[in-house]
PDB file of N, CA and C in Angstrom:
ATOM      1  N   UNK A   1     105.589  12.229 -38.975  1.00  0.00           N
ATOM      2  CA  UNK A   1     105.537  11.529 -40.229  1.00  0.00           C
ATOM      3  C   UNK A   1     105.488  10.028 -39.944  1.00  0.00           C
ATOM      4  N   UNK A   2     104.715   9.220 -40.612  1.00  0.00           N
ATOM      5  CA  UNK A   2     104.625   7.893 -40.561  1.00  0.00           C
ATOM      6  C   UNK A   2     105.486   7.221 -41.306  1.00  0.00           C
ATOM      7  N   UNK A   3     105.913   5.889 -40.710  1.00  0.00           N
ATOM      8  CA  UNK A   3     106.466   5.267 -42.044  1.00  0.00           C
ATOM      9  C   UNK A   3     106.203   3.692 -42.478  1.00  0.00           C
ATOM     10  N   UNK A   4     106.258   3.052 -43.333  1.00  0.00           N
ATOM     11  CA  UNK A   4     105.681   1.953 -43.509  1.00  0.00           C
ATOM     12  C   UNK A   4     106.363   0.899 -43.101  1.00  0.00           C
ATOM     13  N   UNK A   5     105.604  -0.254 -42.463  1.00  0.00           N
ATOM     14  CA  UNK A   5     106.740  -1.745 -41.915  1.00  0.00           C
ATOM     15  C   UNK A   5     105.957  -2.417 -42.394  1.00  0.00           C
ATOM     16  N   UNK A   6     106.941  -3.836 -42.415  1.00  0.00           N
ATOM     17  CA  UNK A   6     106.132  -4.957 -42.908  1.00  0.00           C
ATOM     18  C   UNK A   6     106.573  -5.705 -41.652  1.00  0.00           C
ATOM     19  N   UNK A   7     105.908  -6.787 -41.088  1.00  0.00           N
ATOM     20  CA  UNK A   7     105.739  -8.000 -40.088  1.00  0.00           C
ATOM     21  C   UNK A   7     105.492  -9.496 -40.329  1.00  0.00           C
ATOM     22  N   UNK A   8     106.405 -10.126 -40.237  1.00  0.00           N
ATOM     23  CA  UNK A   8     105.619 -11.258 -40.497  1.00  0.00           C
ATOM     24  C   UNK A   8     105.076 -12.262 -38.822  1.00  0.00           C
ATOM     25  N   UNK A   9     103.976 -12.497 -38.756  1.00  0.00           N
ATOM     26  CA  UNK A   9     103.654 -13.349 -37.567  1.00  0.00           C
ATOM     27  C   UNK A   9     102.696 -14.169 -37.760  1.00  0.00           C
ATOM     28  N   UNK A  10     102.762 -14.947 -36.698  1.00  0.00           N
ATOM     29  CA  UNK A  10     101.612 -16.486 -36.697  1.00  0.00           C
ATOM     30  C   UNK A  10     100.266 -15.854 -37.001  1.00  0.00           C
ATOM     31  N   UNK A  11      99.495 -16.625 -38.382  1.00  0.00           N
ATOM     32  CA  UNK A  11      98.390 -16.404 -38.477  1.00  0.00           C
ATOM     33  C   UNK A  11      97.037 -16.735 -37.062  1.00  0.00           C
ATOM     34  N   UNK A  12      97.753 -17.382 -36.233  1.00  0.00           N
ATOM     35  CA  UNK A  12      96.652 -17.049 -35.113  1.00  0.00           C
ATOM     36  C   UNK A  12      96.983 -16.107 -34.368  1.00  0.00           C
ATOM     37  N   UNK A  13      97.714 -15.462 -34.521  1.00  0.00           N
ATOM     38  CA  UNK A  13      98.052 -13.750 -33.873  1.00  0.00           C
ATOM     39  C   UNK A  13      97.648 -12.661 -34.346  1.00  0.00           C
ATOM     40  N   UNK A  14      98.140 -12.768 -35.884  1.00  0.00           N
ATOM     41  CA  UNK A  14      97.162 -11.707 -36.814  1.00  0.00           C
ATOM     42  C   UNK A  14      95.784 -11.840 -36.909  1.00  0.00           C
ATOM     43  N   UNK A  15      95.208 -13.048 -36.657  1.00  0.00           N
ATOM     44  CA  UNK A  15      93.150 -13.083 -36.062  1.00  0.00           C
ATOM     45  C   UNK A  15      92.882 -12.737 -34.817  1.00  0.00           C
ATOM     46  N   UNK A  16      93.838 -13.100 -33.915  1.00  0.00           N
ATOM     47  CA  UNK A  16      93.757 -12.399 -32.909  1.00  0.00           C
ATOM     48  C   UNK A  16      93.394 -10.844 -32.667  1.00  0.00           C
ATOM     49  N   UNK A  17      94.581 -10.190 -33.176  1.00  0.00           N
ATOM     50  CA  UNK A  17      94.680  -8.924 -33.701  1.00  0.00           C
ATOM     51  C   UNK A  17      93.555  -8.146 -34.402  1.00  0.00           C
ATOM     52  N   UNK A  18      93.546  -8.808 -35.514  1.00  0.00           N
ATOM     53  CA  UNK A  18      92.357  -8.147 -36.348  1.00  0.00           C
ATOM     54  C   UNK A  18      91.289  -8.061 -35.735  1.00  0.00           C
ATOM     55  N   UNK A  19      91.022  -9.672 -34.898  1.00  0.00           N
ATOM     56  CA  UNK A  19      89.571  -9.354 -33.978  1.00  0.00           C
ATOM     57  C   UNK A  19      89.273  -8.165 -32.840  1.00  0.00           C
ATOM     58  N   UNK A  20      90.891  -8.713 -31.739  1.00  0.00           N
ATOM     59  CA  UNK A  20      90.684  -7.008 -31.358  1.00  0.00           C
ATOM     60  C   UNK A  20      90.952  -4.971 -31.898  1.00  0.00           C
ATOM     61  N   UNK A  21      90.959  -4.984 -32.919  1.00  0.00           N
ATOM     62  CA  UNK A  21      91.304  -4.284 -33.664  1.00  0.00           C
ATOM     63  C   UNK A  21      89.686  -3.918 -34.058  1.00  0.00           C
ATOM     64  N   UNK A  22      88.790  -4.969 -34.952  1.00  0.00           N
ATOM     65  CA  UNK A  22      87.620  -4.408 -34.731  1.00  0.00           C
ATOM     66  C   UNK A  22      86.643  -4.057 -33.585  1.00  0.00           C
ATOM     67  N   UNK A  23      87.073  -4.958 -32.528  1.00  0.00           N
ATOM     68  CA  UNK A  23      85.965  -4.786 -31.155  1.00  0.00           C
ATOM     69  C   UNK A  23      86.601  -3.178 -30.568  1.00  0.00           C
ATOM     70  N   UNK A  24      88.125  -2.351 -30.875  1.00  0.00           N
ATOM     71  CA  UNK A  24      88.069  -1.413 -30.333  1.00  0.00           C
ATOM     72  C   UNK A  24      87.933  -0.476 -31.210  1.00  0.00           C
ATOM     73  N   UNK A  25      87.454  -0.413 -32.666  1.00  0.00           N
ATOM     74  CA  UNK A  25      87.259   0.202 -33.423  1.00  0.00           C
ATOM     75  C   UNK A  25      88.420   1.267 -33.541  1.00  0.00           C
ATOM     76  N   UNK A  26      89.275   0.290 -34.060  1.00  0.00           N
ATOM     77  CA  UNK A  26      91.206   0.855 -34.915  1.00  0.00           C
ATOM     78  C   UNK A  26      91.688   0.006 -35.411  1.00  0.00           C
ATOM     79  N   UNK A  27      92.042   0.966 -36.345  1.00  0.00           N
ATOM     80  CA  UNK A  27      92.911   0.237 -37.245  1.00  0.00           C
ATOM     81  C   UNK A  27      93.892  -0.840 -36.939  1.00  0.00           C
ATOM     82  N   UNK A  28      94.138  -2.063 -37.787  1.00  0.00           N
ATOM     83  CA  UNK A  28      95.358  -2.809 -36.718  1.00  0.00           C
ATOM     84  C   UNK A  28      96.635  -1.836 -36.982  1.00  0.00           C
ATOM     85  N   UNK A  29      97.054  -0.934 -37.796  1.00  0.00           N
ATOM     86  CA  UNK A  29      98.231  -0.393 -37.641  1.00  0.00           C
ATOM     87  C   UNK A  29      98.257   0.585 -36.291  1.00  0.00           C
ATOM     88  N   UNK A  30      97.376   0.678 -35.803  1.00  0.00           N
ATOM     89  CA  UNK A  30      97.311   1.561 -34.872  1.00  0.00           C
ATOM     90  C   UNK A  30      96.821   0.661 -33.371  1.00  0.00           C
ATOM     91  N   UNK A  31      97.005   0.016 -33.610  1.00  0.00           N
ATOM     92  CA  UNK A  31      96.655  -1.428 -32.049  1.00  0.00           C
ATOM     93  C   UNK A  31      98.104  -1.407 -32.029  1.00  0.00           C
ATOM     94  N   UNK A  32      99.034  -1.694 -33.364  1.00  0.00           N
ATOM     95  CA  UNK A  32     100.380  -2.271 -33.476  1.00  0.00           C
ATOM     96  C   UNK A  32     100.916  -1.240 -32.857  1.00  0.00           C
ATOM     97  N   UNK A  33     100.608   0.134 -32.954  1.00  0.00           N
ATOM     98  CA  UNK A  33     101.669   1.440 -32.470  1.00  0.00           C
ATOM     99  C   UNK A  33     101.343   1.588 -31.082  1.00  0.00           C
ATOM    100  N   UNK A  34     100.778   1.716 -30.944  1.00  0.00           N
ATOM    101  CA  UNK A  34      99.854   1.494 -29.364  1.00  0.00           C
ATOM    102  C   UNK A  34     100.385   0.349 -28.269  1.00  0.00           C
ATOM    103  N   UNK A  35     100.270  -0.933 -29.148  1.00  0.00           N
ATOM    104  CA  UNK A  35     101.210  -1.878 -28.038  1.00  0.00           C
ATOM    105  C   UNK A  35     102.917  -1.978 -28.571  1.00  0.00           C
ATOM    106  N   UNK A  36     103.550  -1.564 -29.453  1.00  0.00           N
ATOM    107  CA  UNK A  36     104.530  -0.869 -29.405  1.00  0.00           C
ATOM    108  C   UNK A  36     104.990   0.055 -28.468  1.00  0.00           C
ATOM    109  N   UNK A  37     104.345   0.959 -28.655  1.00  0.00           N
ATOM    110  CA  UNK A  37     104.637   2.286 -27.538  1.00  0.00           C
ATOM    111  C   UNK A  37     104.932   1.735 -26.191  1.00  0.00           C
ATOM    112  N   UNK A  38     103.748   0.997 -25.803  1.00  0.00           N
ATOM    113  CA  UNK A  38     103.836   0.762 -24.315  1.00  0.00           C
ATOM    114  C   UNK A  38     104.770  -0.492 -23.900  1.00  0.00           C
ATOM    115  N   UNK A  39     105.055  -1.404 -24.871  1.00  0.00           N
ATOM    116  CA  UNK A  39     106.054  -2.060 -24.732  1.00  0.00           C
ATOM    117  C   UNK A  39     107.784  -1.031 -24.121  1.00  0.00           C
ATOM    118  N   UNK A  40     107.817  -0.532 -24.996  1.00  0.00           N
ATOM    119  CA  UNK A  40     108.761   0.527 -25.101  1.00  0.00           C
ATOM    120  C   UNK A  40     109.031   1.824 -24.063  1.00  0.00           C
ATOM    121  N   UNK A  41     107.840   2.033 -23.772  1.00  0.00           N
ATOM    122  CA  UNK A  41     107.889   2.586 -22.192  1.00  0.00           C
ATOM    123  C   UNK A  41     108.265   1.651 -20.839  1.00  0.00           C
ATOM    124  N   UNK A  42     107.808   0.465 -21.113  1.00  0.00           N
ATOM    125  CA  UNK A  42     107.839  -0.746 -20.257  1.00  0.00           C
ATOM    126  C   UNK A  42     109.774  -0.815 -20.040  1.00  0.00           C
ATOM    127  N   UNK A  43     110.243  -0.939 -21.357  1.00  0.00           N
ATOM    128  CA  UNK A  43     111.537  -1.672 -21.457  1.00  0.00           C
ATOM    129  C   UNK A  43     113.021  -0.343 -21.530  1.00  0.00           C
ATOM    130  N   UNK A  44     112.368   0.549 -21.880  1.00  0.00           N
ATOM    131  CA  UNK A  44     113.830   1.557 -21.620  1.00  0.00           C
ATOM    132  C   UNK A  44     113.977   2.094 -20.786  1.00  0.00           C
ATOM    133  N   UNK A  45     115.269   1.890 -20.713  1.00  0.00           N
ATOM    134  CA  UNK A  45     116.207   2.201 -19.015  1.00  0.00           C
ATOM    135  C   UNK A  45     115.789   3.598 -18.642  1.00  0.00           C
ATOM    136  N   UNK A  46     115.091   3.878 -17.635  1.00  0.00           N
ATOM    137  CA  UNK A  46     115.275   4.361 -16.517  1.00  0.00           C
ATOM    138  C   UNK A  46     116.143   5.810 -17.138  1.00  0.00           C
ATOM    139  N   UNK A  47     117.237   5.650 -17.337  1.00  0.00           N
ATOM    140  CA  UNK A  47     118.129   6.949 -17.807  1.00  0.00           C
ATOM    141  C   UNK A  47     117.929   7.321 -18.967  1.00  0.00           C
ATOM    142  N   UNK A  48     117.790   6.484 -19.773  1.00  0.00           N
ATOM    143  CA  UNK A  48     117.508   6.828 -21.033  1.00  0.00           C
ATOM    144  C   UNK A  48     115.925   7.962 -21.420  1.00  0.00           C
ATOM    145  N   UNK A  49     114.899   8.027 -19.910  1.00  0.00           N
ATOM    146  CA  UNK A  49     113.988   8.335 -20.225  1.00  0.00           C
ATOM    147  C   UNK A  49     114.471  10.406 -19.858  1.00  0.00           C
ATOM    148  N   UNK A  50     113.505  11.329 -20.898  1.00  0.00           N
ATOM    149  CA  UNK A  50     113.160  12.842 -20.192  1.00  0.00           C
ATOM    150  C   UNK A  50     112.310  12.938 -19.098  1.00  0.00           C
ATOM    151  N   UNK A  51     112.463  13.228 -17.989  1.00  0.00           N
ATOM    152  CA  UNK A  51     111.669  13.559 -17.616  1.00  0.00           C
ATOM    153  C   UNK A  51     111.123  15.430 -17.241  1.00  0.00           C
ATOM    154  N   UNK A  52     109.975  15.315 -17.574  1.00  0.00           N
ATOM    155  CA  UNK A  52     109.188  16.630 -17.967  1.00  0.00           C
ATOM    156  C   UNK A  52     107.917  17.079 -16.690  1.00  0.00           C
ATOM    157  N   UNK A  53     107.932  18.003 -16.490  1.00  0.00           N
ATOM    158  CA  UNK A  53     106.052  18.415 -15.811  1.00  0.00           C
ATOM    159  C   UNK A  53     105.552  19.404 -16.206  1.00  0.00           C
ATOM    160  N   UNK A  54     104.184  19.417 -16.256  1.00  0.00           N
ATOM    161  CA  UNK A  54     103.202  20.374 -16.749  1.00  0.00           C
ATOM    162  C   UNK A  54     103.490  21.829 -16.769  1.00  0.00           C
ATOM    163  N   UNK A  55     103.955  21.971 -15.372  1.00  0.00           N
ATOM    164  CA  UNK A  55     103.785  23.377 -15.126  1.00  0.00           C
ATOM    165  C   UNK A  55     104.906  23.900 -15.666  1.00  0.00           C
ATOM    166  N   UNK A  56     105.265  25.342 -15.081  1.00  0.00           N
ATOM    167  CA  UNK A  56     106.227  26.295 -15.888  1.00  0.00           C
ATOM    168  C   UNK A  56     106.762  26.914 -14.546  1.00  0.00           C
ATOM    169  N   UNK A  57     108.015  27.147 -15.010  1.00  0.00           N
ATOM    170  CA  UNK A  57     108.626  27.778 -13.859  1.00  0.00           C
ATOM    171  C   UNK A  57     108.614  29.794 -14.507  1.00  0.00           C
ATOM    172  N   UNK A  58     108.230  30.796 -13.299  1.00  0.00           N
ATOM    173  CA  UNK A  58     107.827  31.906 -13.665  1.00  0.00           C
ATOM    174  C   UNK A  58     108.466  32.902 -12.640  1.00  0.00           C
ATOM    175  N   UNK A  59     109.708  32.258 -11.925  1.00  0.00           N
ATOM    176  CA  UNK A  59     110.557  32.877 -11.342  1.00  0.00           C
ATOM    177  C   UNK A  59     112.235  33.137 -11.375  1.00  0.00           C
ATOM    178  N   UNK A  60     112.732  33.283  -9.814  1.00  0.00           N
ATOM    179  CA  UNK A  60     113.764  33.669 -11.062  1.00  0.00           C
ATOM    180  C   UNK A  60     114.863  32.709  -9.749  1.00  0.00           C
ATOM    181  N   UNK A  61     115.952  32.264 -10.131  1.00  0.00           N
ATOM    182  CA  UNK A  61     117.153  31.322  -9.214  1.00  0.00           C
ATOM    183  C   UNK A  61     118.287  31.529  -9.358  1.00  0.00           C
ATOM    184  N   UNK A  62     119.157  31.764  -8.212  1.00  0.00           N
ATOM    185  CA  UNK A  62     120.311  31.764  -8.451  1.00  0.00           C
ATOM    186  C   UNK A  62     121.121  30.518  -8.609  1.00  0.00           C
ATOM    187  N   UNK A  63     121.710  30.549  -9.656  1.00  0.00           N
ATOM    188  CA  UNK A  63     122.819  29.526  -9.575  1.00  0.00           C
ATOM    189  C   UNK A  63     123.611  28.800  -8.622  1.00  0.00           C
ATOM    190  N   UNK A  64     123.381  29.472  -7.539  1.00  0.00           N
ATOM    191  CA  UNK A  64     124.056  28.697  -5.777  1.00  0.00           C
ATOM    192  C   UNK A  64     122.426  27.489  -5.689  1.00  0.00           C
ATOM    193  N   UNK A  65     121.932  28.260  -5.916  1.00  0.00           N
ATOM    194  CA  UNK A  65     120.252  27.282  -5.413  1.00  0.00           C
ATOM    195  C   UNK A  65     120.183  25.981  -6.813  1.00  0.00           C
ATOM    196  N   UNK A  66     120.865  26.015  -8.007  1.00  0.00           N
ATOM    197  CA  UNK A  66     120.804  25.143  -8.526  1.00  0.00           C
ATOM    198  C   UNK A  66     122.196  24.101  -8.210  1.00  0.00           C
ATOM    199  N   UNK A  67     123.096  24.469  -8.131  1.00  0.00           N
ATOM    200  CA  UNK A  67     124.374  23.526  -7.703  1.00  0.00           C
ATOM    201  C   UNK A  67     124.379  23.427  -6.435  1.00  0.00           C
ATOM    202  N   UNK A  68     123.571  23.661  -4.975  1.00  0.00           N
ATOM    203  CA  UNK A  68     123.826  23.939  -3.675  1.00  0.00           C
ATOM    204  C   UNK A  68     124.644  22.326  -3.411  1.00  0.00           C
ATOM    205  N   UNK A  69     123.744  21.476  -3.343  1.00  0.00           N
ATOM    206  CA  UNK A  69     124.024  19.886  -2.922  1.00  0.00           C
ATOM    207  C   UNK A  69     125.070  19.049  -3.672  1.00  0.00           C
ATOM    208  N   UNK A  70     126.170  20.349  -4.975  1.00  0.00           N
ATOM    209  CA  UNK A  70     126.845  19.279  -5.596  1.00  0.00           C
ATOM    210  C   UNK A  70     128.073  19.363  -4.813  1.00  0.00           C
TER     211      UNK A  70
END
């Protein structure tokens, strides 16, 4: 679900913006979420992040093999 913000910034930022906004053909609300995002990947700690991988696990472990090294 989306939700609505308002911003206020230097009108030579918002031409900025708008200009690249049309040369990549998007919306500026969506330039804004975009360099949001990656700001935000940039700046949260390390712990704070999930980390996830593609694949799937399709076997089976004993509980000694998950605590061995604690």
């Amino acid at each position: 679900m989306k939700e609505h913000m308002s911003i206020t910034i230097l009108e030579e930022t918002a031409k900025r913006l708008r200009g690249f906004a049309r040369r990549e053909r998007r919306p500026v609300s969506q330039v804004v979420e975009i360099a949001i995002e990656r700001l935000l990947e940039e700046e949260v700690p390390e712990s704070d992040r999930i980390v996830t991988t593609k694949g799937s696990f399709k076997g089976r472990f004993a509980r000694e093999d998950s605590y061995a090294d604690r």
